[in-house]
N, C-alpha and C. Protein backbone atom coordinates (compact mmCIF):
# COMPACT_ATOMS: atom_id res chain seq x y z
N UNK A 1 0.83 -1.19 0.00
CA UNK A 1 0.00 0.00 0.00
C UNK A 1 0.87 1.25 0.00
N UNK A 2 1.65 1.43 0.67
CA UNK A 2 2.79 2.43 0.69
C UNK A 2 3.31 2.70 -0.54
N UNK A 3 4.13 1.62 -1.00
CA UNK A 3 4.34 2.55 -2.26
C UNK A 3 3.91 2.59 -3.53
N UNK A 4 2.22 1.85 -3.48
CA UNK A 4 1.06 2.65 -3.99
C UNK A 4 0.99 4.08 -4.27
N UNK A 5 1.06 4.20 -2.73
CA UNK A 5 0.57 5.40 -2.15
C UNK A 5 1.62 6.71 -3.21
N UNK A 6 3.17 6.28 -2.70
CA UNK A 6 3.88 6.84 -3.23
C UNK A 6 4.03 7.03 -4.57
N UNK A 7 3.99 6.32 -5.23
CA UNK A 7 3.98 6.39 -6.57
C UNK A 7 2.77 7.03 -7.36
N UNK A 8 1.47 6.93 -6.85
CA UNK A 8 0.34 7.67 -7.27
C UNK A 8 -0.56 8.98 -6.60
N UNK A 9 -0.63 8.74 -5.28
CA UNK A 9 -1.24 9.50 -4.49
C UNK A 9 -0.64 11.30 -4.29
N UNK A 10 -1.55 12.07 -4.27
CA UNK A 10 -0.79 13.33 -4.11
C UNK A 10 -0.90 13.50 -2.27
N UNK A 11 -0.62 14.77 -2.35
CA UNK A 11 -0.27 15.14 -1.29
C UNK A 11 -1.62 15.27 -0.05
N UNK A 12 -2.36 15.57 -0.77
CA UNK A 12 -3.61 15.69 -0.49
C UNK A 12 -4.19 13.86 -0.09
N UNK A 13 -4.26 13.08 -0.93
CA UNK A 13 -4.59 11.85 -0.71
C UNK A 13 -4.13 11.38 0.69
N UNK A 14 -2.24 11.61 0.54
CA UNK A 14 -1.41 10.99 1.39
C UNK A 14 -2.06 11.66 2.95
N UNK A 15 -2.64 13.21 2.88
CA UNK A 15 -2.82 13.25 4.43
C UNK A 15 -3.86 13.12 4.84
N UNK A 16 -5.27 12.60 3.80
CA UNK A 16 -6.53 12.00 4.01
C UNK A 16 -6.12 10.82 4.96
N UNK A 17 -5.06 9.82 4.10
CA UNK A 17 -5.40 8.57 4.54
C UNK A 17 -4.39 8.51 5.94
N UNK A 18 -3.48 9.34 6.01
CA UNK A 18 -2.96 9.18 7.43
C UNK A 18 -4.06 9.85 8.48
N UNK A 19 -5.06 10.94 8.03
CA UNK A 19 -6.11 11.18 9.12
C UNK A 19 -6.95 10.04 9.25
N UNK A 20 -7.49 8.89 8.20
CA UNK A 20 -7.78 8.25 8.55
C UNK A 20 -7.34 6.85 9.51
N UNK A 21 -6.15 7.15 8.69
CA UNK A 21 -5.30 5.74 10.02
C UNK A 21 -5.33 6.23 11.37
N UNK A 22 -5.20 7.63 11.60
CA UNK A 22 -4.86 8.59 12.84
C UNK A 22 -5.91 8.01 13.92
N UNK A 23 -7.34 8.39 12.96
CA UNK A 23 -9.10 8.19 13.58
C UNK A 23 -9.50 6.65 13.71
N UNK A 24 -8.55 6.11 13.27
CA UNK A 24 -8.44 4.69 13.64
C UNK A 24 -7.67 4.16 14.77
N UNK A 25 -6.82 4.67 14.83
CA UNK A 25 -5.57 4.22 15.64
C UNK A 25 -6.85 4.91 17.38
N UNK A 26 -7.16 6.09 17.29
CA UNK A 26 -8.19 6.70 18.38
C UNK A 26 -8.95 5.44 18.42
N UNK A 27 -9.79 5.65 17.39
CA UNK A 27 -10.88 4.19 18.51
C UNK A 27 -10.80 3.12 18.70
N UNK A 28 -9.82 2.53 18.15
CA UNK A 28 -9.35 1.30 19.04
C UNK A 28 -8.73 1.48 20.25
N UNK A 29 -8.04 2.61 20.49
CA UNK A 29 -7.35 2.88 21.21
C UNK A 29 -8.68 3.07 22.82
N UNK A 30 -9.54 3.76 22.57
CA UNK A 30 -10.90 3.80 23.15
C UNK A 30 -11.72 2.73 23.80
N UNK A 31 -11.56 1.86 22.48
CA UNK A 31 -12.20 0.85 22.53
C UNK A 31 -11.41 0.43 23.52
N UNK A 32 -10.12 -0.08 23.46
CA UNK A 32 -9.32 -1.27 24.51
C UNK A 32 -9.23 -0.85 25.92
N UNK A 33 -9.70 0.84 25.70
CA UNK A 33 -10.06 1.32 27.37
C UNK A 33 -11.40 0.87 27.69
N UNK A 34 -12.57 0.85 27.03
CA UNK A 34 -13.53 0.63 27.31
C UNK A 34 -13.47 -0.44 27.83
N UNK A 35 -13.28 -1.68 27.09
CA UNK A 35 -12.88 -3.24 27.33
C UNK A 35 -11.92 -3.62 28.85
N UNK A 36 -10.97 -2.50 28.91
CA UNK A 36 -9.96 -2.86 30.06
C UNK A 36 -11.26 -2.64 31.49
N UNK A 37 -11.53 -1.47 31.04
CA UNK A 37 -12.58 -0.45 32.02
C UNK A 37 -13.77 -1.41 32.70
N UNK A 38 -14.32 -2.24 31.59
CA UNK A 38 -15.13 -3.34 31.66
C UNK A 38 -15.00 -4.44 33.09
N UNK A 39 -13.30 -4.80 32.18
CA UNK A 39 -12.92 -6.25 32.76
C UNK A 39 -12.79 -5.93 34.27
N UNK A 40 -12.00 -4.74 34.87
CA UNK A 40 -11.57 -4.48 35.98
C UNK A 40 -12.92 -3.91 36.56
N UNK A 41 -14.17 -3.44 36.33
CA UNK A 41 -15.13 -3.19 36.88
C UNK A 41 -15.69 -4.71 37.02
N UNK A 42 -15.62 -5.79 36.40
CA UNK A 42 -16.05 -7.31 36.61
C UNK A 42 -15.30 -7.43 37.85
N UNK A 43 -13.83 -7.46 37.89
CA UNK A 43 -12.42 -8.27 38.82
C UNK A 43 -13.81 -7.30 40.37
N UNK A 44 -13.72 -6.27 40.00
CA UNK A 44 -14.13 -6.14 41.23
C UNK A 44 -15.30 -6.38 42.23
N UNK A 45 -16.23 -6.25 41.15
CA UNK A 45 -17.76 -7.09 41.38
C UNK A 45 -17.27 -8.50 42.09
N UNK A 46 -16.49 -9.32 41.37
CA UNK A 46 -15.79 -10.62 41.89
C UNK A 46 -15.45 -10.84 43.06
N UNK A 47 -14.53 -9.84 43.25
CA UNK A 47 -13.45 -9.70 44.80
C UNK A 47 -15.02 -9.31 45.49
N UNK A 48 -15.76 -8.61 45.06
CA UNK A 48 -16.97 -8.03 46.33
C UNK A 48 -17.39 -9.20 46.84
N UNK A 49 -18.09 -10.13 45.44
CA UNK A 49 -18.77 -11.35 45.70
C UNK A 49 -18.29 -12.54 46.89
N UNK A 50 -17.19 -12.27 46.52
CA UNK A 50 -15.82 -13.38 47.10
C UNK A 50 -15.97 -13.29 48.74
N UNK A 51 -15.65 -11.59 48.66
CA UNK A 51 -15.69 -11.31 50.08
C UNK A 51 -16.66 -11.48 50.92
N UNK A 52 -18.42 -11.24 50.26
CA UNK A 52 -19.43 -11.63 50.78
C UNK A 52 -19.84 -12.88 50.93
N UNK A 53 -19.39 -13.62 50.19
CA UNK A 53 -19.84 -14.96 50.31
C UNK A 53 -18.88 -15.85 51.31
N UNK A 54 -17.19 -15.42 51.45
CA UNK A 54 -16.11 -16.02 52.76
C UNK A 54 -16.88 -15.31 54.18
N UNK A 55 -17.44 -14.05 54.13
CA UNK A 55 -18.54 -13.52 55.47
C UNK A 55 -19.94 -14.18 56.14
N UNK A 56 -20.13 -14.51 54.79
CA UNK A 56 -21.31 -15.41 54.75
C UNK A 56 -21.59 -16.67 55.46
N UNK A 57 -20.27 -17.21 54.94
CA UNK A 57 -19.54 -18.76 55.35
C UNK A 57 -19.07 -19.11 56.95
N UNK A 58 -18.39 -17.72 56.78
CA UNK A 58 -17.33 -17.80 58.72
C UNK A 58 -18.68 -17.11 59.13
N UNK A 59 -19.80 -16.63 59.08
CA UNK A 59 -20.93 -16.14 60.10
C UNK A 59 -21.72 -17.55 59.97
N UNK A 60 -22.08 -18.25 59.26
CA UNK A 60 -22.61 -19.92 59.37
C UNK A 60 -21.61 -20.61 60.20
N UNK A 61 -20.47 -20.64 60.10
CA UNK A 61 -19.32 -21.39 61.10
C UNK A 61 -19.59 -21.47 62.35
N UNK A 62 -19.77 -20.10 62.76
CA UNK A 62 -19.98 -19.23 63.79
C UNK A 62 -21.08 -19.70 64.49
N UNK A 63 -22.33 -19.72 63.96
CA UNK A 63 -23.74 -19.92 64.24
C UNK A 63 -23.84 -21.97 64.55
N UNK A 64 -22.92 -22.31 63.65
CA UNK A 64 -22.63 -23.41 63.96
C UNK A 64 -22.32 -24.31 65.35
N UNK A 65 -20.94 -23.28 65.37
CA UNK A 65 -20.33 -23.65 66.54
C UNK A 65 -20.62 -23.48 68.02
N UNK A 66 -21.97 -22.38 67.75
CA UNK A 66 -22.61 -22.09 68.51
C UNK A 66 -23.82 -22.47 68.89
N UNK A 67 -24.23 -23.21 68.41
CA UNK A 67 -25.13 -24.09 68.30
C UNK A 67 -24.67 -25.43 69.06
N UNK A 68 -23.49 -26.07 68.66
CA UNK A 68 -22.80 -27.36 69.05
C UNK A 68 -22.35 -26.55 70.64
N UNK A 69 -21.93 -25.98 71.16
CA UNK A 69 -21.64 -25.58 72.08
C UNK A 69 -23.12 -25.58 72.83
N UNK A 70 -24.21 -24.86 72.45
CA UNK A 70 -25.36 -24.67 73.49
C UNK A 70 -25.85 -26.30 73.62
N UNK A 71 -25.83 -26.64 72.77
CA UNK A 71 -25.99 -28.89 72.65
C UNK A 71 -25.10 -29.27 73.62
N UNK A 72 -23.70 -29.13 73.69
CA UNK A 72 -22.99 -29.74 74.88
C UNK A 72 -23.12 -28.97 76.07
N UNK A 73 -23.70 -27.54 76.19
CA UNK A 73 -24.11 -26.75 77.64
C UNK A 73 -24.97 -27.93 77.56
N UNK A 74 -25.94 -28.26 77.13
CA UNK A 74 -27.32 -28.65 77.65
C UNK A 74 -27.65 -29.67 78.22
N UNK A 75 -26.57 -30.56 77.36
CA UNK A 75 -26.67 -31.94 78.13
C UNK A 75 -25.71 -31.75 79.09
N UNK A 76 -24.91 -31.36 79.35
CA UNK A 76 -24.41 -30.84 80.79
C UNK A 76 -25.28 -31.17 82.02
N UNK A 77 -25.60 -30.41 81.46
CA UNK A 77 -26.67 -29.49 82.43
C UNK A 77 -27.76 -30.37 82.79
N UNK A 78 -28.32 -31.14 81.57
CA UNK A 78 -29.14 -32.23 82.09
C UNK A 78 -28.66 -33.72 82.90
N UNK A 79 -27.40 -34.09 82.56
CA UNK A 79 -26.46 -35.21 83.26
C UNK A 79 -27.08 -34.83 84.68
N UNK A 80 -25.93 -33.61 84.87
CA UNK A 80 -26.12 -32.82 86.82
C UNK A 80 -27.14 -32.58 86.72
N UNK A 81 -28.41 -32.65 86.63
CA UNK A 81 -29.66 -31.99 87.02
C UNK A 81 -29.99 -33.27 87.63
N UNK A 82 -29.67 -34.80 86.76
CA UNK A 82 -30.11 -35.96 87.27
C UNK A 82 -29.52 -36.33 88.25
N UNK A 83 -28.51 -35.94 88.31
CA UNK A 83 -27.56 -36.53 89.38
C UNK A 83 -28.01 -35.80 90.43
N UNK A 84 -28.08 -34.51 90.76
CA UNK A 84 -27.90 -33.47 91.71
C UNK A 84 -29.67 -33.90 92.51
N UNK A 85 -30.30 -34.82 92.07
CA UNK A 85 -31.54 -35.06 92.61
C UNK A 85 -31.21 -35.48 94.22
C-alpha cells in the first residue's frame, strides 16, 4: 500500500489517509479502554462477591459452633440436674 501510495497519491490523498489511520488508531485505542474499564469493573464485582460470600460462610461457622456448644451446655446441664436429685 505504501508505495502505492507513493507512486500515485498526491499530497492531499497521502494526508486523508494518514487522518484516517490517525481516527483509527483513536478508537481502538478507546475501545481497549472501554474493554480494560469493563474487565476491571467485573475483577471487582468478583473480589466483592468473594468477600461476601467467605462472610457469609465464617458467620454460618460461627452460628454453627454455637449451636454445638449450646448442645454440649445442655446436656451438661441435664447429666447434673439428674444426678444433683
Amino acid at each position: 500500500m505504501n508505495s502505492c501510495m507513493i507512486a500515485h497519491a498526491t499530497k492531499a490523498e497521502e494526508d486523508g489517509a494518514r487522518e484516517d489511520w490517525f481516527a483509527g488508531v483513536i478508537e481502538r485505542r478507546q475501545k481497549k479502554e472501554e474493554e480494560l474499564a469493563a474487565v476491571e469493573k467485573r475483577r471487582v464485582e468478583i473480589i466483592d462477591m468473594t468477600r461476601r460470600q467467605e462472610a457469609k460462610e465464617k458467620a454460618e461457622l460461627e452460628l454453627k459452633k454455637a449451636a454445638e456448644e449450646n448442645a454440649k451446655a445442655d446436656s451438661t446441664k441435664k447429666s447434673g440436674w439428674i444426678w444433683g436429685r
